[in-house]
Structure formats: structure tokens, C-alpha cells
PDB file of N, CA and C in Angstrom:
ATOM      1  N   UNK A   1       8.025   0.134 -21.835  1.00  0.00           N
ATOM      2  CA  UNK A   1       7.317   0.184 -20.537  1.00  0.00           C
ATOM      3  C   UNK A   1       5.928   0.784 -20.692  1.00  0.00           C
ATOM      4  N   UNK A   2       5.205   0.008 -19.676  1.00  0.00           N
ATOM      5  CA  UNK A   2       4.209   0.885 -19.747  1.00  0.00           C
ATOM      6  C   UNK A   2       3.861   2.335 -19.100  1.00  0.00           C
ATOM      7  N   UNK A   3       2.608   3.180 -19.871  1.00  0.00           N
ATOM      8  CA  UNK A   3       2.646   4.345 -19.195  1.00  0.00           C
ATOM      9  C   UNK A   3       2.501   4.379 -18.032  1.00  0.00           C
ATOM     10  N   UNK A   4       0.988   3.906 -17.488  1.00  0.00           N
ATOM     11  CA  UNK A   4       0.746   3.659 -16.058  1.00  0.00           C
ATOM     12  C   UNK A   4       1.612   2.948 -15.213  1.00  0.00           C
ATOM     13  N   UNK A   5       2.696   2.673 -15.241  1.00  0.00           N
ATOM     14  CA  UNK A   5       3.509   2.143 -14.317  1.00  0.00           C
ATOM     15  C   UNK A   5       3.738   2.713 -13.546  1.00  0.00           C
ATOM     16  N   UNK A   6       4.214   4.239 -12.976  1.00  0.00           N
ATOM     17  CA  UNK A   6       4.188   4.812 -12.371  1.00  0.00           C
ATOM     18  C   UNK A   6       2.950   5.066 -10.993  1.00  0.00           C
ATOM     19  N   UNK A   7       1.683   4.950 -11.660  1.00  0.00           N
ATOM     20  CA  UNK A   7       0.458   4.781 -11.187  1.00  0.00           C
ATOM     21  C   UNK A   7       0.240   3.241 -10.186  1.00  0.00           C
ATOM     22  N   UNK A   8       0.796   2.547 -10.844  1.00  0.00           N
ATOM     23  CA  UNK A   8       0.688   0.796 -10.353  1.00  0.00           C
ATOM     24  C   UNK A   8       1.419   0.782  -8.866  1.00  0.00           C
ATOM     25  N   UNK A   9       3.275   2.039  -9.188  1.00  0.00           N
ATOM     26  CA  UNK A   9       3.875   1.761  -7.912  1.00  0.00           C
ATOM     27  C   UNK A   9       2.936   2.519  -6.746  1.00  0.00           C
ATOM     28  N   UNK A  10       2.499   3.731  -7.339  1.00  0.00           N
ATOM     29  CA  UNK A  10       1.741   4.466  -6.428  1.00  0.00           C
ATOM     30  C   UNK A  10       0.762   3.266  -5.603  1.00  0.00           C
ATOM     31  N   UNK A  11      -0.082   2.765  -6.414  1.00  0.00           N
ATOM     32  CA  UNK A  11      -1.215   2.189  -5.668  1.00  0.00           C
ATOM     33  C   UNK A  11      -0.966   0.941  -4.939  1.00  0.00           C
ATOM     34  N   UNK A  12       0.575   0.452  -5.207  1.00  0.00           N
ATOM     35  CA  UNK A  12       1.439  -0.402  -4.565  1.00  0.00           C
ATOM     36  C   UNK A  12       1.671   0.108  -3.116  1.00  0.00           C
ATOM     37  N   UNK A  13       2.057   1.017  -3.389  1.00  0.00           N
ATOM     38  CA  UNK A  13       2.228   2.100  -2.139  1.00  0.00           C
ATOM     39  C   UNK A  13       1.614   1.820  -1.010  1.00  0.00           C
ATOM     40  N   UNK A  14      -0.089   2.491  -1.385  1.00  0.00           N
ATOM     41  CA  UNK A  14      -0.810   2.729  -0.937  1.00  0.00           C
ATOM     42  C   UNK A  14      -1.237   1.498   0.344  1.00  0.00           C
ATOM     43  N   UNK A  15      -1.176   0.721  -1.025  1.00  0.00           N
ATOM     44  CA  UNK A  15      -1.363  -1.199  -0.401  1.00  0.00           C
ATOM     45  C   UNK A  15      -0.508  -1.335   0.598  1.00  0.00           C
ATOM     46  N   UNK A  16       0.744  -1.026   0.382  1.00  0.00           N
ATOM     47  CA  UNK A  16       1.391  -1.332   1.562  1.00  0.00           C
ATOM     48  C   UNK A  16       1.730  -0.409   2.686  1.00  0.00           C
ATOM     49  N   UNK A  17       1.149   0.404   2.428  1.00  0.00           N
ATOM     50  CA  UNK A  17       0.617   1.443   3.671  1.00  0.00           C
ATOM     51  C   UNK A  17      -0.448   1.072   4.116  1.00  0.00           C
ATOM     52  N   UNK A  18      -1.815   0.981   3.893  1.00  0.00           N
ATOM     53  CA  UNK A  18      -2.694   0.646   4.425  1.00  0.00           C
ATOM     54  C   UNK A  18      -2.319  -0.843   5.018  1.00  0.00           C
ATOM     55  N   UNK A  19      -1.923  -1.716   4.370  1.00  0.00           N
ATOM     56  CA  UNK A  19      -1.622  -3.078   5.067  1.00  0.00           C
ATOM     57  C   UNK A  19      -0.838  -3.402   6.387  1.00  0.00           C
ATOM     58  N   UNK A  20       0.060  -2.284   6.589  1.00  0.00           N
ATOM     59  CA  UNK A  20       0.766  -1.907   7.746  1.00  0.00           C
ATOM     60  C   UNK A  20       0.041  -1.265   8.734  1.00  0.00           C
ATOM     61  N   UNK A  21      -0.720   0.076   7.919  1.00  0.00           N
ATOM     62  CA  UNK A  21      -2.093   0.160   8.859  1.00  0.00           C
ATOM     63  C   UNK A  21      -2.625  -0.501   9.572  1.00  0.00           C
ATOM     64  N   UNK A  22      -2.907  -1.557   8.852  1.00  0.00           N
ATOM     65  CA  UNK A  22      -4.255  -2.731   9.517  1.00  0.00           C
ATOM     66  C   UNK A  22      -3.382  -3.352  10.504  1.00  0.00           C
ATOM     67  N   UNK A  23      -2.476  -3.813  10.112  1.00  0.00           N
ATOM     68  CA  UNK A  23      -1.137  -4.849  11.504  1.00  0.00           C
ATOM     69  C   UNK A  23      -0.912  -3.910  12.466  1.00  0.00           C
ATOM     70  N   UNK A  24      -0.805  -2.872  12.347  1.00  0.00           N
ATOM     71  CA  UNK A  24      -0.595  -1.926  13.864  1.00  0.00           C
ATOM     72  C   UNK A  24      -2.344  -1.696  14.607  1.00  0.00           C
ATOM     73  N   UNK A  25      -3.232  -1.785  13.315  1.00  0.00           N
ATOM     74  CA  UNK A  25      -4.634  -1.712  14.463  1.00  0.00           C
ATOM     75  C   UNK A  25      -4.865  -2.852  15.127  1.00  0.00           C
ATOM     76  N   UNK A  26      -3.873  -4.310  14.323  1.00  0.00           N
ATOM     77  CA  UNK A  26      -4.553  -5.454  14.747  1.00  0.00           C
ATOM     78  C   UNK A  26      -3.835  -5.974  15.985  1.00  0.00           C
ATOM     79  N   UNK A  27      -2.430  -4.930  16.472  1.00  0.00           N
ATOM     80  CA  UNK A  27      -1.362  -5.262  17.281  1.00  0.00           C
ATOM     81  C   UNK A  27      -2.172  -4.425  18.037  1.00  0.00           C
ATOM     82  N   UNK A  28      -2.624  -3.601  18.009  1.00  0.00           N
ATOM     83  CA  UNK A  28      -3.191  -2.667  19.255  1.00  0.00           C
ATOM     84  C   UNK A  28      -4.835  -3.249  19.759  1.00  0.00           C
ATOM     85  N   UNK A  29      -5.429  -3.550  18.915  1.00  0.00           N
ATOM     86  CA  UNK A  29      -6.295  -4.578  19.853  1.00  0.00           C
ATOM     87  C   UNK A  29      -6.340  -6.313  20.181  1.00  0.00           C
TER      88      UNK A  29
END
């Protein structure tokens, strides 16, 4: 495995936090 894999899920994360972000700003206006 690689090392940064750990890093990849993180920024996976992130992605799909912010992307959920954006669908609740885009449901609210």
C-alpha cells in the first residue's frame, strides 16, 4: 500500500464534505 493513502481518504473526505456543502447552499437558494 501506499503511504499517502491515508492522506487521499482524508482529502476524499473533505470532497465529500464540501460537496454536500454546496447541495445544501444550492437547496437553500
Amino acid at each position: 500500500m501506499k503511504p499517502n493513502t491515508s492522506m487521499m481518504l482524508k482529502c476524499q473526505c473533505l470532497l465529500d464534505f464540501s460537496y454536500s456543502l454546496g447541495c445544501k447552499l444550492a437547496d437553500v437558494n
